[in-house]
Protein backbone atom coordinates (compact mmCIF):
# COMPACT_ATOMS: atom_id res chain seq x y z
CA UNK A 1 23.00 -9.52 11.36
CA UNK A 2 22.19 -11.03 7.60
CA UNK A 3 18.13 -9.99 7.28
CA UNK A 4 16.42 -10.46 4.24
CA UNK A 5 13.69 -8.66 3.53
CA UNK A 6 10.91 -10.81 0.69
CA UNK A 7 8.55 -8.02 -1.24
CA UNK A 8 6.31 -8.43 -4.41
CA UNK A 9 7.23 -5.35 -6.22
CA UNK A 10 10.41 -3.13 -5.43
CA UNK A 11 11.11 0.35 -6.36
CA UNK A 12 11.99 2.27 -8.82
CA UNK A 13 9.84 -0.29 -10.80
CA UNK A 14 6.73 -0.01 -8.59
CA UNK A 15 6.16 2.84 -6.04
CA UNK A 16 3.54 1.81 -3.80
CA UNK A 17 3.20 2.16 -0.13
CA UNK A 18 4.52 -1.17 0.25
CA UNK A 19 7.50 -1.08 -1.84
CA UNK A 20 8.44 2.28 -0.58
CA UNK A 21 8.30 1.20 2.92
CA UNK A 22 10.31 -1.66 2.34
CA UNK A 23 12.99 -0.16 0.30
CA UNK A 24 13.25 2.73 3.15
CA UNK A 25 13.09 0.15 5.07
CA UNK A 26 16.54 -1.66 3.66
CA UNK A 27 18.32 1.58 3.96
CA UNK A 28 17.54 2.17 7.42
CA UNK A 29 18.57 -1.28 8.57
CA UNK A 30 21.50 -1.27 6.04
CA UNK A 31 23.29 0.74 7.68
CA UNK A 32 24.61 -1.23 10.60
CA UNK A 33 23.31 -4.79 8.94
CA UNK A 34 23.93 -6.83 6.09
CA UNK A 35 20.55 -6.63 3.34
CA UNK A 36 19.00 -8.15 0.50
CA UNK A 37 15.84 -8.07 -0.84
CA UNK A 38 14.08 -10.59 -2.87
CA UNK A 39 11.00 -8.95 -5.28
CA UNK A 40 9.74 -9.77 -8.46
CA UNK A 41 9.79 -7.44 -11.65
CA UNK A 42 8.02 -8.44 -15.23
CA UNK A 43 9.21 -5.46 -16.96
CA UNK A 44 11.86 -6.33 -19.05
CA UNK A 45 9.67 -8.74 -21.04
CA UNK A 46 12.94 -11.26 -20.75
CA UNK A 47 11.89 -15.23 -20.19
CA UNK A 48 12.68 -16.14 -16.87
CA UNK A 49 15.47 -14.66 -15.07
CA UNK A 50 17.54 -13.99 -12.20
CA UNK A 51 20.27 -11.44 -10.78
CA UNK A 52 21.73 -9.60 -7.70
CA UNK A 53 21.57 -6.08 -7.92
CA UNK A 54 23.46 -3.31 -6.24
CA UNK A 55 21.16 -0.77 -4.28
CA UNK A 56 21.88 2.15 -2.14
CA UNK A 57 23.88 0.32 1.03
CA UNK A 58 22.28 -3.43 0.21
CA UNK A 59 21.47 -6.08 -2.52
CA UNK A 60 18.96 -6.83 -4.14
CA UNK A 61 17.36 -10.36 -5.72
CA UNK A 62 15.32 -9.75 -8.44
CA UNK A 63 13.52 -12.23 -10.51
CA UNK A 64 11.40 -11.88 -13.20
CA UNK A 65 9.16 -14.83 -14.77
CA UNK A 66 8.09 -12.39 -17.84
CA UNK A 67 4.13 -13.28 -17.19
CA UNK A 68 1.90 -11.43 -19.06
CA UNK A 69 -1.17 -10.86 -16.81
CA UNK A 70 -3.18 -9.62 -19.71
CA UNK A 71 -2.79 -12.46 -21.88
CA UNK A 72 -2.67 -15.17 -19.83
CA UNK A 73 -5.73 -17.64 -19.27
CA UNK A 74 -7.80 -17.01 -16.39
CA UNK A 75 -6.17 -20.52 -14.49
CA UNK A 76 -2.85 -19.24 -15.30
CA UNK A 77 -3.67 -15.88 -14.03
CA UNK A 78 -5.33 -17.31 -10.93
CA UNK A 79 -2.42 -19.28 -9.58
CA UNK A 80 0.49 -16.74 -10.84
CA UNK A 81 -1.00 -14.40 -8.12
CA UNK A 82 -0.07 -16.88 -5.42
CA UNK A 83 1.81 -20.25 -6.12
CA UNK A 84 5.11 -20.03 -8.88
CA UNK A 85 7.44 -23.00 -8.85
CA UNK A 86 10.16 -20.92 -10.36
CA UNK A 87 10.01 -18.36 -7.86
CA UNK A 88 10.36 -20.76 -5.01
CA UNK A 89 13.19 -22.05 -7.11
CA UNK A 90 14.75 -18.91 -7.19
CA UNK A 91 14.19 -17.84 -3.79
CA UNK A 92 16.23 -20.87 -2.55
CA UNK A 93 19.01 -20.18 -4.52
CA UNK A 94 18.58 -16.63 -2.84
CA UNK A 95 18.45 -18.25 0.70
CA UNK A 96 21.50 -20.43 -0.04
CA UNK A 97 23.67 -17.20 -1.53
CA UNK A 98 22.73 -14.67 1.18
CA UNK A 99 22.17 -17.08 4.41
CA UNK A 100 20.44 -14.80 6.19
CA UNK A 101 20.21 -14.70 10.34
CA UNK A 102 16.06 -13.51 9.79
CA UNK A 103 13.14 -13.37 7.11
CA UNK A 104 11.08 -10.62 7.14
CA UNK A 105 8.48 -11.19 4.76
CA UNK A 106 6.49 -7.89 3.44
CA UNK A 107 4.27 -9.45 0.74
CA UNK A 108 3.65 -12.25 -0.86
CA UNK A 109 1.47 -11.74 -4.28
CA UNK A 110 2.66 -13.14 -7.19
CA UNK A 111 5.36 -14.41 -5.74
CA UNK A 112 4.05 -17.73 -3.69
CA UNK A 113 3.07 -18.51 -0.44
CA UNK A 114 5.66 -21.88 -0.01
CA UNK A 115 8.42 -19.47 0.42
CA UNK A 116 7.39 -19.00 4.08
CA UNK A 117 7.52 -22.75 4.46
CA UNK A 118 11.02 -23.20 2.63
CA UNK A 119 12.64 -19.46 4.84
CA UNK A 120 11.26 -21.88 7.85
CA UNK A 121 13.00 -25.03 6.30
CA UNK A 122 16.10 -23.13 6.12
CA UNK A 123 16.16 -22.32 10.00
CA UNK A 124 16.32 -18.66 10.44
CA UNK A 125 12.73 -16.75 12.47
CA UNK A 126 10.40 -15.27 9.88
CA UNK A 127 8.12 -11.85 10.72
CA UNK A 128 5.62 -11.68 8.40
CA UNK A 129 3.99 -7.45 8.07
CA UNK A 130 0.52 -7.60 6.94
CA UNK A 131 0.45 -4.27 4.38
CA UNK A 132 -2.60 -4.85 3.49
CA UNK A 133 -5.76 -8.19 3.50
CA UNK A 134 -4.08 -10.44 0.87
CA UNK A 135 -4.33 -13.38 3.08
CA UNK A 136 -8.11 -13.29 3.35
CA UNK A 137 -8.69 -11.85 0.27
CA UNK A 138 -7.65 -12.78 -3.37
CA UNK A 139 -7.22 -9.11 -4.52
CA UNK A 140 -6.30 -7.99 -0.85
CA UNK A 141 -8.14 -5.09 -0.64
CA UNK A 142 -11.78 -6.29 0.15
CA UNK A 143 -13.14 -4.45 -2.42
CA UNK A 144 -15.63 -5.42 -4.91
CA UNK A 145 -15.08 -3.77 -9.08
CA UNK A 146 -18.36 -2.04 -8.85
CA UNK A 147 -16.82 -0.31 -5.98
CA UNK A 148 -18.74 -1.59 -2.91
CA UNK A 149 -16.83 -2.86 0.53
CA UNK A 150 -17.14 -6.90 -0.03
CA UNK A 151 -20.11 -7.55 2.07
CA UNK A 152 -18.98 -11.29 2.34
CA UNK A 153 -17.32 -14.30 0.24
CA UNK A 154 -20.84 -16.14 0.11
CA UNK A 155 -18.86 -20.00 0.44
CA UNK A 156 -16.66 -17.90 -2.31
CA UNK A 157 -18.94 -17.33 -4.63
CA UNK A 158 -18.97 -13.61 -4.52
CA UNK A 159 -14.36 -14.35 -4.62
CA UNK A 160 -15.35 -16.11 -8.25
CA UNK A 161 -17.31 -13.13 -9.66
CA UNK A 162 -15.10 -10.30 -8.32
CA UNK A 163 -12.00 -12.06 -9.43
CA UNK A 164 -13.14 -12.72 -13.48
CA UNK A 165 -14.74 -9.03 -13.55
CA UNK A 166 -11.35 -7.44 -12.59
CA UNK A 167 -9.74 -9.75 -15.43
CA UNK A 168 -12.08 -9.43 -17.86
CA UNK A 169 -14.11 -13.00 -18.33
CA UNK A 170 -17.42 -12.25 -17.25
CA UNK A 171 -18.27 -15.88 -19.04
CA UNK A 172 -16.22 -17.53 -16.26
CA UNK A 173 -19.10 -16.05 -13.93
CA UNK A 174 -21.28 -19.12 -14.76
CA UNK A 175 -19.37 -21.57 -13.85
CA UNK A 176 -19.04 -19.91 -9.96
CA UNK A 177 -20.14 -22.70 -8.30
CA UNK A 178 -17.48 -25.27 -10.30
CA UNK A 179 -14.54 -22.37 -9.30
CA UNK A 180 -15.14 -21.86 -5.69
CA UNK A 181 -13.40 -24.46 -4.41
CA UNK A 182 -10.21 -23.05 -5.88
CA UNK A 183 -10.80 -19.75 -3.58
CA UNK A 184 -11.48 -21.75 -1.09
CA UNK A 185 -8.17 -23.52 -1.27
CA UNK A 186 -6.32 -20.76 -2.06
CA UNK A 187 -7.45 -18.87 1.02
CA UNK A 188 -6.33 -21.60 3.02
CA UNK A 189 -3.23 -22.04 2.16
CA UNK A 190 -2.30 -18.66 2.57
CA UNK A 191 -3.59 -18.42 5.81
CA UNK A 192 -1.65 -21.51 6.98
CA UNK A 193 1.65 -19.77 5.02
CA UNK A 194 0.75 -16.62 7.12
CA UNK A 195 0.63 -18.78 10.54
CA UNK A 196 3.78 -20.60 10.02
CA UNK A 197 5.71 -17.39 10.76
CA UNK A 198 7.41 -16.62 14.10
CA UNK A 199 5.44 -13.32 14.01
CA UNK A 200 2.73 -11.52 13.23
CA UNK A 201 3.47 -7.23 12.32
CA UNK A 202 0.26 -5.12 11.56
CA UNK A 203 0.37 -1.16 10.98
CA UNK A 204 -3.30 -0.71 11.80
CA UNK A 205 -5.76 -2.13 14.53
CA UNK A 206 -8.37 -2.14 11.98
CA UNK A 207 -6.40 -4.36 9.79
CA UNK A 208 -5.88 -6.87 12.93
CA UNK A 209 -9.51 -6.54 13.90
CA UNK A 210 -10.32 -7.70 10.38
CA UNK A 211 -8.07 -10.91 9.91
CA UNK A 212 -9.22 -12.05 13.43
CA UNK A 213 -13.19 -11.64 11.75
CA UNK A 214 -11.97 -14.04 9.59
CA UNK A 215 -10.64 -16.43 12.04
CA UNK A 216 -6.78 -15.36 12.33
CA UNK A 217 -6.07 -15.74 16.34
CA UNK A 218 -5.58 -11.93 17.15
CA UNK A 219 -3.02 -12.92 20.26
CA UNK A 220 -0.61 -13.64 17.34
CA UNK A 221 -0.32 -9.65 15.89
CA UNK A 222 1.99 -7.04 17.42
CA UNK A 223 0.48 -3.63 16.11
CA UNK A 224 3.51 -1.77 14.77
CA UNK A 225 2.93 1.56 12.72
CA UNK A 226 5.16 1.92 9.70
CA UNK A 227 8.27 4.25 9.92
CA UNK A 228 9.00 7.02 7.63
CA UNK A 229 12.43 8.59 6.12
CA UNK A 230 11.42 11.37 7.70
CA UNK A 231 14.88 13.37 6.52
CA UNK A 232 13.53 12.57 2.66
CA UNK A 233 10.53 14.66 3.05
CA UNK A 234 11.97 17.57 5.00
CA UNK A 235 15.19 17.80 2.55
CA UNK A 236 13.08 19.35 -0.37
CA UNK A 237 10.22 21.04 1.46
CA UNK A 238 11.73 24.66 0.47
CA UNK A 239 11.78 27.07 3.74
CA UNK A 240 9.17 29.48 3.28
CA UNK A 241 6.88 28.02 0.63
CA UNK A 242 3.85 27.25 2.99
CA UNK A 243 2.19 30.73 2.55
CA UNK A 244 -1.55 32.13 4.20
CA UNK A 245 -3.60 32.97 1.58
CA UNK A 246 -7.23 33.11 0.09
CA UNK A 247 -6.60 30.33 -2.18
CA UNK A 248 -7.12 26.58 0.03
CA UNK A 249 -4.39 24.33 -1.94
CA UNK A 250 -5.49 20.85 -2.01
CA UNK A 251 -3.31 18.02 -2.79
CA UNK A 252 -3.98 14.58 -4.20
CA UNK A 253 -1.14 11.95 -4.00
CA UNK A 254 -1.03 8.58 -4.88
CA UNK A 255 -2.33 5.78 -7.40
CA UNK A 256 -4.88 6.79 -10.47
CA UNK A 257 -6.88 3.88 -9.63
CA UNK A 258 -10.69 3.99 -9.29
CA UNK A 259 -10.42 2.66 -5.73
CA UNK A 260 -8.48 4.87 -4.67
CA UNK A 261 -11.83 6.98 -5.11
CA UNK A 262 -9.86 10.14 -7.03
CA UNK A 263 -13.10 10.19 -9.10
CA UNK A 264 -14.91 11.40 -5.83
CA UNK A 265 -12.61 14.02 -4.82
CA UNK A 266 -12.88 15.20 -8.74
CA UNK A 267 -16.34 15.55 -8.81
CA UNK A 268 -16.66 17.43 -5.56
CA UNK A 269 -14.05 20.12 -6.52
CA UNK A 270 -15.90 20.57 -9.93
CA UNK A 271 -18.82 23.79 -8.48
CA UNK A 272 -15.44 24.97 -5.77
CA UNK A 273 -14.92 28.80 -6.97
CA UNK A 274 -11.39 28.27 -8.48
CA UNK A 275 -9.91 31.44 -6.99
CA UNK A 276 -11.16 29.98 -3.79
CA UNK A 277 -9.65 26.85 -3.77
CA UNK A 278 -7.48 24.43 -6.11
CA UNK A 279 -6.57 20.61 -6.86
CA UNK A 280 -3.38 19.49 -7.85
CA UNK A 281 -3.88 15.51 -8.50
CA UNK A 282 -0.12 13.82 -8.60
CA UNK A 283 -0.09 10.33 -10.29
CA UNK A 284 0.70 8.48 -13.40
CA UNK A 285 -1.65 7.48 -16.21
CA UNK A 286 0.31 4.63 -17.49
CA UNK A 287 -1.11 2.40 -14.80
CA UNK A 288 -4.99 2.18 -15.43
CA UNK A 289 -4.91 4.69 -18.71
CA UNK A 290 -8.52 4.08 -18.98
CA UNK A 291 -9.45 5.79 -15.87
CA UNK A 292 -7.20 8.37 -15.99
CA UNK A 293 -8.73 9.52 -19.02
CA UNK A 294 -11.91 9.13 -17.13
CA UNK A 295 -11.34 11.46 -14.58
CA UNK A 296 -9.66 14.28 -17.36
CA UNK A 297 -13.37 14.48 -18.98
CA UNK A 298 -14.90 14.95 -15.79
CA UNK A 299 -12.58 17.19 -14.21
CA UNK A 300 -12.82 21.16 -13.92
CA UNK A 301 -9.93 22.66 -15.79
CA UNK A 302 -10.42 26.05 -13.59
CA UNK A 303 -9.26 24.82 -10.41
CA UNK A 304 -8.19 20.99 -10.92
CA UNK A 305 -4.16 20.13 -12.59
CA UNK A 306 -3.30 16.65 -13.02
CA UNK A 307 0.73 17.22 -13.02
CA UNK A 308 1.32 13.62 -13.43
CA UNK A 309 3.91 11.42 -10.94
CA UNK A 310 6.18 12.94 -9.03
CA UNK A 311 9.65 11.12 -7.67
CA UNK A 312 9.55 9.91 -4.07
CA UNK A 313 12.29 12.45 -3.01
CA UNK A 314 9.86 15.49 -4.38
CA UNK A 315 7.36 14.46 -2.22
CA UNK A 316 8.16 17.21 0.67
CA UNK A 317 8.09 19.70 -2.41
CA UNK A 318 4.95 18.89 -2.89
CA UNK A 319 3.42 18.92 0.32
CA UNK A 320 5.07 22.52 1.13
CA UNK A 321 2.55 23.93 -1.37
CA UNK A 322 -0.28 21.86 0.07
CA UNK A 323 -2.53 23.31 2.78
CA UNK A 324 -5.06 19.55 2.67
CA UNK A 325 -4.06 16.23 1.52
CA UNK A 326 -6.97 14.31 0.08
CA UNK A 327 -7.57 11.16 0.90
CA UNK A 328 -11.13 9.73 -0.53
CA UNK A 329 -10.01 5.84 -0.70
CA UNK A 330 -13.07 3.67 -1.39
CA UNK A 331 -11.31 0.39 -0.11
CA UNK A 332 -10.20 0.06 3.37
CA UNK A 333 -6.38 1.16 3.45
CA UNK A 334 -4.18 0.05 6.25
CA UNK A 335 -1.69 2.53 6.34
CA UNK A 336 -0.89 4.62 3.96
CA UNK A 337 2.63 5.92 3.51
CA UNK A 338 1.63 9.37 1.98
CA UNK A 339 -0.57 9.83 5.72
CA UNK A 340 2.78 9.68 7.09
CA UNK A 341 4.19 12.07 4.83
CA UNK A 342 2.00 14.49 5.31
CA UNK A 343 2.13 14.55 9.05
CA UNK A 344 5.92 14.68 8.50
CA UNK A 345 5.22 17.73 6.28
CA UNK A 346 2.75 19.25 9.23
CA UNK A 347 -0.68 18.69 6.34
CA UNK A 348 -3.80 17.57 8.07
CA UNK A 349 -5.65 14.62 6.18
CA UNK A 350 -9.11 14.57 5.23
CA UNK A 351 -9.95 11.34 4.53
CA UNK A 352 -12.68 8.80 3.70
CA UNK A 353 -14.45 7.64 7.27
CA UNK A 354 -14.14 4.18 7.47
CA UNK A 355 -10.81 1.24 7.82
CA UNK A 356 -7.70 2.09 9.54
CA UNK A 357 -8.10 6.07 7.88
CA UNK A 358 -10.92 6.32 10.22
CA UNK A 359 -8.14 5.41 13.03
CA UNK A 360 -5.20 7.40 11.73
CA UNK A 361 -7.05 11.08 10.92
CA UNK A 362 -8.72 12.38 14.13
CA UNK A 363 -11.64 14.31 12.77
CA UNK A 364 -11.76 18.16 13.49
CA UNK A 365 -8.08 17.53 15.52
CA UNK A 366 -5.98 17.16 13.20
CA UNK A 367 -8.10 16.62 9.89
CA UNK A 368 -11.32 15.53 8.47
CA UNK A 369 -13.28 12.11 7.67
CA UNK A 370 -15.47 11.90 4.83
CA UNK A 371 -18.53 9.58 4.46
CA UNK A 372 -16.81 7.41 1.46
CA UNK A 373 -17.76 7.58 -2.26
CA UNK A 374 -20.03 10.43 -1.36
CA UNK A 375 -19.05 13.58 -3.91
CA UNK A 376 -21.73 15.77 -2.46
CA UNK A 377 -20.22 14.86 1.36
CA UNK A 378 -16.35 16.05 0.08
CA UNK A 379 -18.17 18.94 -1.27
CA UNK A 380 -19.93 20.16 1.76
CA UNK A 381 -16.73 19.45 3.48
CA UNK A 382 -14.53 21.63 1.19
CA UNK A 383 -17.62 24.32 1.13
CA UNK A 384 -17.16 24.09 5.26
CA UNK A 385 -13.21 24.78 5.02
CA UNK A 386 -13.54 27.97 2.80
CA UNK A 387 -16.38 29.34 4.80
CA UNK A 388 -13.94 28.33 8.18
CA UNK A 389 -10.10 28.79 7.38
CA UNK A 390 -9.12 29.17 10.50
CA UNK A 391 -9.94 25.38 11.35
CA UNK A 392 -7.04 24.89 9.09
CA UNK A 393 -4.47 26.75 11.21
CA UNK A 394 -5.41 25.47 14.70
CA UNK A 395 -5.35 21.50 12.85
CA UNK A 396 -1.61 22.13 11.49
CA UNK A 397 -0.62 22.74 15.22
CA UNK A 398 -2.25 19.46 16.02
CA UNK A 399 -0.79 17.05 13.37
CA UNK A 400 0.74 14.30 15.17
CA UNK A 401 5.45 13.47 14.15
CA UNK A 402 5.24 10.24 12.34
CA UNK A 403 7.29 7.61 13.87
CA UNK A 404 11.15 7.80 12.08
CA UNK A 405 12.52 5.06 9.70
CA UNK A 406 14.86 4.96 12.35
CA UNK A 407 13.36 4.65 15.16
CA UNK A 408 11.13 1.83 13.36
CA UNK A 409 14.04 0.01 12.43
CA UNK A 410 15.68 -0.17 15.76
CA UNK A 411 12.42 -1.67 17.69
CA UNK A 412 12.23 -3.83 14.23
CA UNK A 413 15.75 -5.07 14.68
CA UNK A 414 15.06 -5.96 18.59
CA UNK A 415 12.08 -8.05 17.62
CA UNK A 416 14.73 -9.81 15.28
CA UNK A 417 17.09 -10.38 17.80
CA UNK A 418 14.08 -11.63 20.50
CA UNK A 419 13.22 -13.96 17.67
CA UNK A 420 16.68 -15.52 17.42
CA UNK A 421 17.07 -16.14 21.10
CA UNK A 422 13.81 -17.66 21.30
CA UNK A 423 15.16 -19.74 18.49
CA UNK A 424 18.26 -20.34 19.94
């Protein structure tokens, strides 16, 4: 079977959940299947451009339209994040080299949202995974810059002011009521892009219960949870690392980006007696520089390390010398790969209570929910573990086997094969 698999970002480029997924993803299915992925990647700074590239056991499209988010005007920035004539260009001449049997689509930002409608003019089924709320919301993770869950679009009004905050026009702000429209628009033709597929993936309940708020029939999601290479964590978790001692070893892993809520799980560690507990924070700087520096004057040098990123296949390393992985997420995540990780490394979660973490982490069974955003709350919560280590111990026994990349991949590749018969 030709599948292609359609992605904003791609590894090693970008290393978020999504991309990770989906290039573990390619692997798994590469093995008895003919791959490609088509992504986009900027970083080169070339003018537009094209090319196959060889991965580990599949291809890979990538092309670039070297946009510069930062300079761009807010229009241009507006519709780059959704609708690109040159990337639906490109993406047929992918179609046309690869011919593949199925589409499965992983994401769709700043790519554009015709490509569903041209992989459906082509002929083969098209699976569309939701990773996260793109397709009601503009910056897809319902989350407003001052940090606050988006308590509604307001006939998109409150779309207009979030969106020229994050890129840095406050003076657009006036002119809301002229610019709503264009939300408005945009929301709907992603949602129709989103509907045209054959199906409907979602790695969270919460996530499905969401879209269907917003009027997305829910009979049209299958709730799948993401796999994991579960083999990639295990190889470099050393045997014999994960030690008892006096010291609770608390592990941040992700993004440095403000809502990811690292600031709160900072902030609480800051009055922890350091040789009671410590915080190892693992992410790059480069990304929002700003805020990274933020969180290096407020941080506790006696029992908080940043040690910077740390290479997908180091992960398990990293979680052997973790007894808690830290999850204080402002926004509503779906499902994070690193919760998967950890499980796969035996690490309860604690977590921020609310969106699908709320429905992964089962509080006091196999790790701890927060109240989000609330320093004092992570405090008391740490303050609870060192007074009650032993919680620890019995929680390790309880943390659930993450489903494997391989086992995702083969129910995956039947829902392909359903697809095409129903086709056929």
């Amino acid at each position: 079977m030709r599948i292609a698999l359609v992605v904003h970002k791609f590894p090693p480029a970008s290393l978020g959940g999504t991309e990770i997924y989906t290039r573990n993803l390619a692997e798994a299915l590469s093995r008895e299947h003919d791959v490609a992925v088509f992504y986009r990647d900027d970083g080169d700074g070339r003018a537009f451009h094209e090319e196959w590239q060889d991965r580990e056991g599949f291809r890979a499209w990538r092309v670039s339209r070297a946009f510069d988010f930062g300079q761009a005007g807010p229009v241009a920035s507006f519709f780059d994040t959704f609708f690109n004539l040159d990337v639906e260009r490109s993406f047929r001449r992918f179609l046309d080299a690869f011919q593949p049997d199925v589409i499965h689509f992983q994401h769709l930002m700043s790519l554009s949202f015709r490509l569903i409608a041209q992989a459906k003019r082509q002929g083969p089924p098209c699976l569309l995974t939701l990773h996260d709320y793109w397709f009601i919301c503009s910056n897809a993770q319902l989350i407003w810059p001052d940090g606050q869950i988006c308590a509604g679009k307001a006939l998109r009004l409150n779309c207009v002011r979030c969106a020229t905050t994050r890129i840095g026009k406050p003076w657009v702000d006036a002119a809301r009521p002229l610019i709503a429209p264009a939300f408005q628009l945009r929301d709907a033709l992603v949602r129709r892009a989103a509907l045209r597929t054959d199906q409907l993936l979602a790695p969270s309940r919460f996530l499905i219960q969401r879209y269907a708020r917003e009027g997305f029939p829910p009979n049209r999601f299958t709730f799948l949870e993401n796999g994991l290479d579960v083999d990639r964590i295990r190889r470099s978790m050393t045997p014999g690392e994960r030690q008892t001692g006096d010291k609770l070893r608390v592990t941040y892993l992700g993004s440095l980006a403000w809502q990811k809520g690292v600031h709160v799980l900072v902030e609480a560690f800051r009055d922890l007696p350091p040789e009671r507990a410590i915080l190892r924070v693992f992410g790059g700087a480069q990304v929002f520089p700003e805020y990274a520096a933020s969180l290096q004057a407020r941080h506790n040098p006696a029992n908080t390390v940043f040690e910077g990123s740390v290479p997908n296949h180091q992960v398990g390393r990293v979680l052997a010398e973790t007894d808690v992985l830290a999850l204080p997420s402002l926004w509503y995540e779906n499902s994070p790969v690193v919760i998967q990780e950890a499980r796969a490394a035996g690490v309860p979660v604690m977590a921020s209570d609310h969106g699908a973490l709320a429905e992964k982490v089962h509080d006091g069974v196999d790790g701890f929910l927060v109240a989000p955003g609330d320093a004092s709350a992570w405090h008391g919560a740490l303050r609870q573990l060192l007074r009650r280590p032993d919680r620890l111990s019995a929680m390790q026994a309880n943390v659930p086997q993450p489903i494997t990349m391989e086992g995702h991949a083969d129910i995956l590749v039947a829902r392909y094969r359903a697809a095409l018969d129903h086709d056929g």
